[in-house]
C-alpha atoms as a PDB file:
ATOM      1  CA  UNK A   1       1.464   1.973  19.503  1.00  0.00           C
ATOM      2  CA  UNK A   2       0.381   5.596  20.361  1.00  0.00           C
ATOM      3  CA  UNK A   3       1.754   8.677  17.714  1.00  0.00           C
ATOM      4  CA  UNK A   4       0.221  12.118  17.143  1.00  0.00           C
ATOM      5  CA  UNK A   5      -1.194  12.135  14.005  1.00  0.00           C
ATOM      6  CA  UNK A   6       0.182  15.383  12.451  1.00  0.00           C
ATOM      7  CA  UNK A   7       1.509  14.264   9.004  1.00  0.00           C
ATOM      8  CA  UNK A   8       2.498  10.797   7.301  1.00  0.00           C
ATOM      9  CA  UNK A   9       5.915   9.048   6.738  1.00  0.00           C
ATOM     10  CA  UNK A  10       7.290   8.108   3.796  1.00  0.00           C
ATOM     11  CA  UNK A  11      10.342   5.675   3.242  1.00  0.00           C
ATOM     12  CA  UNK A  12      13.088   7.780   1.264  1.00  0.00           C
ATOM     13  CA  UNK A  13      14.528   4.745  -0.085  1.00  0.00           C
ATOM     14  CA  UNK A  14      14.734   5.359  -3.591  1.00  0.00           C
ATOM     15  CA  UNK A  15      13.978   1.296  -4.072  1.00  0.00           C
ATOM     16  CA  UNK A  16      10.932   1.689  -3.232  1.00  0.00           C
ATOM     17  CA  UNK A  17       9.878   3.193  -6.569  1.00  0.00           C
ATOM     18  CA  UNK A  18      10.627  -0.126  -8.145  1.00  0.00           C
ATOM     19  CA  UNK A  19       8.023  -1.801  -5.983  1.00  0.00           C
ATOM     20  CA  UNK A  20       5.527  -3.426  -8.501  1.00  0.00           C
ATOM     21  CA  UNK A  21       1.752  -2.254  -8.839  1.00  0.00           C
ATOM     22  CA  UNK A  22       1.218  -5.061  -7.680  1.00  0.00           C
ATOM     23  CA  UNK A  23       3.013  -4.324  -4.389  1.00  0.00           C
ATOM     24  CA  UNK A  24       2.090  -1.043  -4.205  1.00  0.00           C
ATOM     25  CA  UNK A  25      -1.855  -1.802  -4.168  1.00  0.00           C
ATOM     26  CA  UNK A  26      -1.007  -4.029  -1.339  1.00  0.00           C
ATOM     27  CA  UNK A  27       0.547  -1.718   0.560  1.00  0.00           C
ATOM     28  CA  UNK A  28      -2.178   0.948  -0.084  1.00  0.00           C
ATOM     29  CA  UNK A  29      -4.846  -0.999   1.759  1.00  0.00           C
ATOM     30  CA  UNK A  30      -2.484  -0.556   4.969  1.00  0.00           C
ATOM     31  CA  UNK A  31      -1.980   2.927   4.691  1.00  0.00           C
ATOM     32  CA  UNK A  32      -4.422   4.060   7.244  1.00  0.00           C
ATOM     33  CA  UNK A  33      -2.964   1.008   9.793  1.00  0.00           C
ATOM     34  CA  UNK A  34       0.292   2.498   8.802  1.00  0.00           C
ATOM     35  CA  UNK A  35       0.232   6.220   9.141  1.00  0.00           C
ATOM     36  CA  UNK A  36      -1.938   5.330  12.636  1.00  0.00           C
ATOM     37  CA  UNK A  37       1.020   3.325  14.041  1.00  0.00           C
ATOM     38  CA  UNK A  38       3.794   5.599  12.529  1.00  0.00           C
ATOM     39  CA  UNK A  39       5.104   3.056  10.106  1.00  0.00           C
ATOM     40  CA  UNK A  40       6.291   4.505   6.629  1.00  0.00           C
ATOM     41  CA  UNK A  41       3.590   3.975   4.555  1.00  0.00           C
ATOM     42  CA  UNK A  42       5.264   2.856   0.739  1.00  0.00           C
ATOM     43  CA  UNK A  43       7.231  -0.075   1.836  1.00  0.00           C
ATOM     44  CA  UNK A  44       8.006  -3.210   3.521  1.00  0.00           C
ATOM     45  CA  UNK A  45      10.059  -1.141   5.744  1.00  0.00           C
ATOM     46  CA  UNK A  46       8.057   0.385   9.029  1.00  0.00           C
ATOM     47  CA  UNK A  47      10.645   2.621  10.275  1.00  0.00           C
ATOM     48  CA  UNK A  48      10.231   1.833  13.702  1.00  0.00           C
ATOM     49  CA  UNK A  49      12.615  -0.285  16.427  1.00  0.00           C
ATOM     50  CA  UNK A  50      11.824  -3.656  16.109  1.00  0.00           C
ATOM     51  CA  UNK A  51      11.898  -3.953  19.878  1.00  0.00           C
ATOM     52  CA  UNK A  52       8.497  -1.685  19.739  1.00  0.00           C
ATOM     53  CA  UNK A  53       7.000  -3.565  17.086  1.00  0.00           C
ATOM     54  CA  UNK A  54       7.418  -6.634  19.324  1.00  0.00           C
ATOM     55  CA  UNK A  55       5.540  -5.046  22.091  1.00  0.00           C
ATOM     56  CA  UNK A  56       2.859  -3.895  20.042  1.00  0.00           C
ATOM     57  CA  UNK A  57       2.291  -7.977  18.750  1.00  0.00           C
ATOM     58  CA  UNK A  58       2.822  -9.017  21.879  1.00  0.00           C
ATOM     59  CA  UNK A  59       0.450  -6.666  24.160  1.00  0.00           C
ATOM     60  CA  UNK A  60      -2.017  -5.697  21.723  1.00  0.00           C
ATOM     61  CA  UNK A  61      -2.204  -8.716  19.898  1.00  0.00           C
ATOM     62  CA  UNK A  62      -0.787 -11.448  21.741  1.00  0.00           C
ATOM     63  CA  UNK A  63       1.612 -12.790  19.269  1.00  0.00           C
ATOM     64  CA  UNK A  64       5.100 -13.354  20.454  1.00  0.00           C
ATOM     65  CA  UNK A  65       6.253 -16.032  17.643  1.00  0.00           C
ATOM     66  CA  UNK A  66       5.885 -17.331  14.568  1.00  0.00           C
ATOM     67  CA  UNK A  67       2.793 -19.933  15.378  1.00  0.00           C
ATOM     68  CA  UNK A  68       0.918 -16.882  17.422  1.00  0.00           C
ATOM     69  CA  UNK A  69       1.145 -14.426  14.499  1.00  0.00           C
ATOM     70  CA  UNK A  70       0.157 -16.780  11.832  1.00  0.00           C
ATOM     71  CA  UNK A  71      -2.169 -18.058  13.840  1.00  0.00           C
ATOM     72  CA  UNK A  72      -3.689 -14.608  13.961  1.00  0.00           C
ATOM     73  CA  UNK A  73      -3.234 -13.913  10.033  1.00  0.00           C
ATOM     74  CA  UNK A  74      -4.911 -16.772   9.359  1.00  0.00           C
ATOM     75  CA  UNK A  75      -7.874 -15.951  11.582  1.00  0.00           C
ATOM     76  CA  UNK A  76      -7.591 -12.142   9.974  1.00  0.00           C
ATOM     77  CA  UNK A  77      -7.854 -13.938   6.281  1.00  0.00           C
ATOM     78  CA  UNK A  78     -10.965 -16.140   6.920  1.00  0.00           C
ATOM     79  CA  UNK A  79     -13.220 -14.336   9.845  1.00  0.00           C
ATOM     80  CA  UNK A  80     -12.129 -10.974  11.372  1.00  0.00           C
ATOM     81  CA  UNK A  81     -14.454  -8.778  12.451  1.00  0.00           C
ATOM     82  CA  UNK A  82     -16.214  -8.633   9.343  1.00  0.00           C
ATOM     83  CA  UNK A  83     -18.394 -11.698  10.186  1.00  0.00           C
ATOM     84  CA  UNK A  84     -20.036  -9.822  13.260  1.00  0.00           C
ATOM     85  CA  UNK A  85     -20.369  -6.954  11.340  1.00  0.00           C
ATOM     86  CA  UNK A  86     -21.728  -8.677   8.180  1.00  0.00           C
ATOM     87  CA  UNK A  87     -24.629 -10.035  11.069  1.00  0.00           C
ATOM     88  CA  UNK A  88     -25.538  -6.382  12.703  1.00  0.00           C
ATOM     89  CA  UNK A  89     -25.514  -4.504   9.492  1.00  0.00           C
ATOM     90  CA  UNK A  90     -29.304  -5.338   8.570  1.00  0.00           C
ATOM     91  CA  UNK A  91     -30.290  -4.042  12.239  1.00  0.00           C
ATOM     92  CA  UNK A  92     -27.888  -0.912  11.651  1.00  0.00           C
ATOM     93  CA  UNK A  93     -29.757   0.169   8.283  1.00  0.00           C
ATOM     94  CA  UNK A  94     -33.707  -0.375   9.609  1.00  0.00           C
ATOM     95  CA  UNK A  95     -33.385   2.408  12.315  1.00  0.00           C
ATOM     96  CA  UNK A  96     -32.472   5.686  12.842  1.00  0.00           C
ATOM     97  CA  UNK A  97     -32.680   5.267  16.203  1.00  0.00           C
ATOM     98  CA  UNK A  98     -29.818   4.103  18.809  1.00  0.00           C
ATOM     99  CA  UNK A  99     -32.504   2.943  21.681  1.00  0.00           C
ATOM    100  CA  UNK A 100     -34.295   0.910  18.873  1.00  0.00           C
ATOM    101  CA  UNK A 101     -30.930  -0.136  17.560  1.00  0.00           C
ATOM    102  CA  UNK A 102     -30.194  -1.655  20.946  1.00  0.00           C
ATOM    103  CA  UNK A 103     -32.983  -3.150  22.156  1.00  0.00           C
ATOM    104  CA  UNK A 104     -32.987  -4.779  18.850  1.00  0.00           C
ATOM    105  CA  UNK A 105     -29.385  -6.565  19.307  1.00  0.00           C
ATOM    106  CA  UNK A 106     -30.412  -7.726  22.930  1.00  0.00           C
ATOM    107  CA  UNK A 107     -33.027  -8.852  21.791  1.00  0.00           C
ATOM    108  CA  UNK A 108     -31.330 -10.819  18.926  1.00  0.00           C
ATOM    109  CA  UNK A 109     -28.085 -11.585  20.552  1.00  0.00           C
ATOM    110  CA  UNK A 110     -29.053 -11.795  24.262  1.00  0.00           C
ATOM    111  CA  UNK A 111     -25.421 -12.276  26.434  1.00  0.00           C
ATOM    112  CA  UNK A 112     -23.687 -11.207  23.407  1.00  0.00           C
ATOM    113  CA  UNK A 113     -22.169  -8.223  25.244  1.00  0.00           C
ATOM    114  CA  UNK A 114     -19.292  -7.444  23.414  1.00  0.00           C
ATOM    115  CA  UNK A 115     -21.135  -8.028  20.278  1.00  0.00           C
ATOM    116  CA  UNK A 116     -23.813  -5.553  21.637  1.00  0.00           C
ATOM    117  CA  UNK A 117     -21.104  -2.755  22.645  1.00  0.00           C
ATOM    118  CA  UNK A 118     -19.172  -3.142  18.791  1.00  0.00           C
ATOM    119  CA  UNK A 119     -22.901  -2.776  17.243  1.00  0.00           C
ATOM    120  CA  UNK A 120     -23.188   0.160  19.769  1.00  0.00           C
ATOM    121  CA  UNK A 121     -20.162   1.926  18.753  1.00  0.00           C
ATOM    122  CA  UNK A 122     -21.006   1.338  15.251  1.00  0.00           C
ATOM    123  CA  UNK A 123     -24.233   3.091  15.114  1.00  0.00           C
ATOM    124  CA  UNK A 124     -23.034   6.233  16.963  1.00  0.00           C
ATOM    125  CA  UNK A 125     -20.365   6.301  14.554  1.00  0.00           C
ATOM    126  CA  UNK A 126     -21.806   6.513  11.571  1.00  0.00           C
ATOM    127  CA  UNK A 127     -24.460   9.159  13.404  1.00  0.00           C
ATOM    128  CA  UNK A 128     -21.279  11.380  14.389  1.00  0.00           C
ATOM    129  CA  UNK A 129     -19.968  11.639  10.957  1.00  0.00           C
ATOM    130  CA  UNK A 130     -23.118  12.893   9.893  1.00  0.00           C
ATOM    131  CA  UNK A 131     -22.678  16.046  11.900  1.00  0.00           C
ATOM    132  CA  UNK A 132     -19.211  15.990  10.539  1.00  0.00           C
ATOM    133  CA  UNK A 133     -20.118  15.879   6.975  1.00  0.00           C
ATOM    134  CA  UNK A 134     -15.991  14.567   6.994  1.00  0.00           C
ATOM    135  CA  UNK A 135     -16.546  12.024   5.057  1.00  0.00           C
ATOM    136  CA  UNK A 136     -20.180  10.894   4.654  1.00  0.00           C
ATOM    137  CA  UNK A 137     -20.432   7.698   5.324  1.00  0.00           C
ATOM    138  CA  UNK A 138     -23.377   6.594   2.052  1.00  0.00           C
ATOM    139  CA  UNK A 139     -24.878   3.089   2.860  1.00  0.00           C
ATOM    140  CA  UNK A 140     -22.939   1.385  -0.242  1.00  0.00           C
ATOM    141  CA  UNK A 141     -19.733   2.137   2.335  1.00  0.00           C
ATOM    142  CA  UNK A 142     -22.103   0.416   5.137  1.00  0.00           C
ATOM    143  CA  UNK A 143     -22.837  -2.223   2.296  1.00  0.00           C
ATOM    144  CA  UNK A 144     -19.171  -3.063   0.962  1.00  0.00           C
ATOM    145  CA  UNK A 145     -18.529  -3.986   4.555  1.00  0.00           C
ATOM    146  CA  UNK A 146     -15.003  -3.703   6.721  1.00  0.00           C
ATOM    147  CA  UNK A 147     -13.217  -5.861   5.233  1.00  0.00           C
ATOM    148  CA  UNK A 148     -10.813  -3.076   4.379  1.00  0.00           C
ATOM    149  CA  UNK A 149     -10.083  -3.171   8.341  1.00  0.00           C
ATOM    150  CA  UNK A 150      -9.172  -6.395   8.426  1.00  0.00           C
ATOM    151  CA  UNK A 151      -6.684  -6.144   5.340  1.00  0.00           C
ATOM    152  CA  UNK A 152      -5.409  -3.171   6.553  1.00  0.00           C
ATOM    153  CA  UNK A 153      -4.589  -4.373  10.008  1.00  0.00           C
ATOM    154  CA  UNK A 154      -3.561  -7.727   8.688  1.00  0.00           C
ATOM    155  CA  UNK A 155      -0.704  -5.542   6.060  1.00  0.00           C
ATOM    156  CA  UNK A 156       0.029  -3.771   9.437  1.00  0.00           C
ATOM    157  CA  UNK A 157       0.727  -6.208  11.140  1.00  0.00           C
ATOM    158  CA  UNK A 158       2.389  -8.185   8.572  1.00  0.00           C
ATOM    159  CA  UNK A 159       4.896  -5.978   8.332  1.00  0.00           C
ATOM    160  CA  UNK A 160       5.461  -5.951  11.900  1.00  0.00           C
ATOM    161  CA  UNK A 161       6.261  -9.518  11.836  1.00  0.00           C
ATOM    162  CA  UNK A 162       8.894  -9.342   9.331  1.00  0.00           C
ATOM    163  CA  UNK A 163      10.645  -6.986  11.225  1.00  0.00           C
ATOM    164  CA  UNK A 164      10.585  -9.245  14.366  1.00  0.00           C
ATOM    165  CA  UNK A 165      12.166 -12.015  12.174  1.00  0.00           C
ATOM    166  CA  UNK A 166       8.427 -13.971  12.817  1.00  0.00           C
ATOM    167  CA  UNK A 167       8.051 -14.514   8.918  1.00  0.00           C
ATOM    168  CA  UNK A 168       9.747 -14.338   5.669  1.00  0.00           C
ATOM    169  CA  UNK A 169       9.858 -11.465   3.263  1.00  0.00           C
ATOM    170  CA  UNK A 170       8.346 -14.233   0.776  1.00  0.00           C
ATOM    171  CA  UNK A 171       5.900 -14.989   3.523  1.00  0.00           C
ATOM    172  CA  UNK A 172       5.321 -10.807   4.127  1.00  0.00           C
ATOM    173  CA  UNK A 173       4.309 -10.539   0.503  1.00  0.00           C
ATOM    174  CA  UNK A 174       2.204 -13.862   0.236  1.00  0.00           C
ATOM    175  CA  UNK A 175      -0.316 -12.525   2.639  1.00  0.00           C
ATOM    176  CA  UNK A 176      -0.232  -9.323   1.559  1.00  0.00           C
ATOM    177  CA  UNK A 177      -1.261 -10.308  -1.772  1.00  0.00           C
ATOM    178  CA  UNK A 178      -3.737 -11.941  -0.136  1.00  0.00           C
ATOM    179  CA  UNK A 179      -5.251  -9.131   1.577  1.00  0.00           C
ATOM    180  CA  UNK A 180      -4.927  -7.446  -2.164  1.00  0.00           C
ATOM    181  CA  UNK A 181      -7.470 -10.083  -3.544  1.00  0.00           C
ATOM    182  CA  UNK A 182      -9.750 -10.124  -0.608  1.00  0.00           C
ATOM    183  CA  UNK A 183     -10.256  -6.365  -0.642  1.00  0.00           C
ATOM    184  CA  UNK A 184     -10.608  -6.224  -4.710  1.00  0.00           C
ATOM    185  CA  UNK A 185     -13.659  -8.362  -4.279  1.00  0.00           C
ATOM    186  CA  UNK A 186     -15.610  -5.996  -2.777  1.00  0.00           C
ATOM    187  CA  UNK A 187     -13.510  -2.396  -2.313  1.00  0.00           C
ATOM    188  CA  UNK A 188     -12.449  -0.708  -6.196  1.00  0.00           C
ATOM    189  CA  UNK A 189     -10.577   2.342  -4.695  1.00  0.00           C
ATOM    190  CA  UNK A 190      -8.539   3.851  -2.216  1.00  0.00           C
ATOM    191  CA  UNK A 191     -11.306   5.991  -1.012  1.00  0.00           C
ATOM    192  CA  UNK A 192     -13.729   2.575  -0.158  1.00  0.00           C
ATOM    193  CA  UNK A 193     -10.729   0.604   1.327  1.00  0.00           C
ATOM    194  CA  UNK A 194      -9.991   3.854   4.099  1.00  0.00           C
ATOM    195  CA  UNK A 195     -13.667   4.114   4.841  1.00  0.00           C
ATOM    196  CA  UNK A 196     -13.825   0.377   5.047  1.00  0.00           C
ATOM    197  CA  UNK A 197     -11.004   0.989   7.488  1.00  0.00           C
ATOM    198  CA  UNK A 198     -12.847   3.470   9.525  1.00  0.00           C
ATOM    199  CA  UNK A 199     -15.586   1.231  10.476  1.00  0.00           C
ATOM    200  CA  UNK A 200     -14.089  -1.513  11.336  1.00  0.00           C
ATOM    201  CA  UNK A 201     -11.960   0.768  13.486  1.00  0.00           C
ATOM    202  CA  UNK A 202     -14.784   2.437  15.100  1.00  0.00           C
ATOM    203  CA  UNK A 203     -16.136  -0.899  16.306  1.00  0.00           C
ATOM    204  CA  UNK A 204     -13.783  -1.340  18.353  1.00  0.00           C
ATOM    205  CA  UNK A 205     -13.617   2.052  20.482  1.00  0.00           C
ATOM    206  CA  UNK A 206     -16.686   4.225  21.662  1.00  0.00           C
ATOM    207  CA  UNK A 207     -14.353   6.846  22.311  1.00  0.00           C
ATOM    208  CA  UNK A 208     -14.729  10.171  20.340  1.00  0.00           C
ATOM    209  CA  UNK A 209     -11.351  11.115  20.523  1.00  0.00           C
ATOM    210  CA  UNK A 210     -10.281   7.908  19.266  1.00  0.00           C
ATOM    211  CA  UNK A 211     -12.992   8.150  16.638  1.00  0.00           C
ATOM    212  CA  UNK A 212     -10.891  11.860  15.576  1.00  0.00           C
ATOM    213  CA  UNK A 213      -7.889  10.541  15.407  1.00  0.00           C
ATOM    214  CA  UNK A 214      -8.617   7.753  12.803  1.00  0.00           C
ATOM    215  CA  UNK A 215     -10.520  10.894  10.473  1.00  0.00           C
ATOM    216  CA  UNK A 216      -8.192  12.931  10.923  1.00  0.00           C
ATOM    217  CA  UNK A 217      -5.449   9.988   9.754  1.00  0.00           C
ATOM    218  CA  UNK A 218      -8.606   9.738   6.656  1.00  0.00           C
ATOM    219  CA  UNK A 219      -8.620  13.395   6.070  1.00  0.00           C
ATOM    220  CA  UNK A 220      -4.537  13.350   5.862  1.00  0.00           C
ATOM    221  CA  UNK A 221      -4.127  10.626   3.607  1.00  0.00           C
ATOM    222  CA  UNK A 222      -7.085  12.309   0.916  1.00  0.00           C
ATOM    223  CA  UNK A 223      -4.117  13.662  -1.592  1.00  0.00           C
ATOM    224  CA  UNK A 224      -2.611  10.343  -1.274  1.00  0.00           C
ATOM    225  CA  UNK A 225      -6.194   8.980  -2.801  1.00  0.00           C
ATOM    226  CA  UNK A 226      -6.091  10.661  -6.236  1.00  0.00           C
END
């Protein structure tokens, strides 16, 4: 689901400020998923047509009922992409150098192509926000891993299933305080959990504009962080 990413949405429900802390951390980790999407970002609530969170389950994700989506949670929970990236991130740290880099995962992964491309697009990543200097990526970000990306996809989406009547509220908040715990083992603030985030995103895409629009989602979301 394609927005602009000029400001973030808020819910103006005035319930929401009863939301427990609870609650609210898990809702955090989703923020960057959220504001990306153009869901509100502070509650259960997206904002947005049910009939166009369906599509975006169905064509991005391929989940179009209740066993599909939890299907997918579950998968989200236990493996995501933080496995792959938990295997390239020793290559990614013992060269500064993306033709190294690469001949090293062929050599180490030969046929893996996909698995090649992510490592790929990881690596030039972390080199462009270098020249950025918006935000540094430090290697204890590298080291704390992505599994801020899967939590805050699987909150995302989460809350997308709700809306299409695919799960329970009980349900929505069950996984989401699952993605809470997950993310406290390794991510303390909401600073790691959006960098987290941005790697895992940037795995998936080469692309430098798509690379600019999840900073600039980072760099929007930075007063939200205090």
């Amino acid at each position: 689901m394609e927005t602009h990413i000029r400001t973030v949405r808020f819910n103006p429900n005035p319930l929401n400020l009863f939301l427990g802390n609870e609650r609210k951390k898990g809702l955090r980790i989703g923020y960057m998923e959220a504001a990306l999407d153009g869901f509100y970002l502070n509650s259960m609530d997206t904002g947005v047509h049910p009939q166009k969170l369906s599509r975006l389950l169905s064509e991005d994700f391929h989940c179009t009922d209740t066993e599909s989506t939890t299907g997918l949670f579950q998968f989200l929970i236990n493996e995501g992409d933080r496995v792959s990236y938990q295997i390239m991130l020793p290559y990614l740290l013992s060269t500064s150098n993306i033709c190294e880099f690469e001949e090293i995962i062929h050599k180490r992964f030969f046929g893996v192509e996909r698995f090649v491309q992510q490592g790929k697009n990881l690596y030039k990543f972390v080199k462009y926000t270098e020249v950025r200097r918006d935000p540094i990526i430090w290697i204890n970000d590298l080291e704390r891993g992505i599994i801020g990306w899967d939590m805050g996809l699987l909150v995302g989406l989460v809350r997308a299933a709700l809306s299409c009547g695919y799960i329970t509220k009980e349900e929505a908040w069950e996984y989401i305080g699952q993605a809470s715990a997950l993310c406290a083992e390794n991510l303390r603030t909401p600073e790691e959990i959006d960098k987290s985030y941005l790697l895992g995103r940037a795995m998936k895409s080469g692309r430098i504009e798509d690379w600019d629009r999840s900073l600039t989602c980072y760099s929007l979301l930075d007063k939200y962080r205090k």
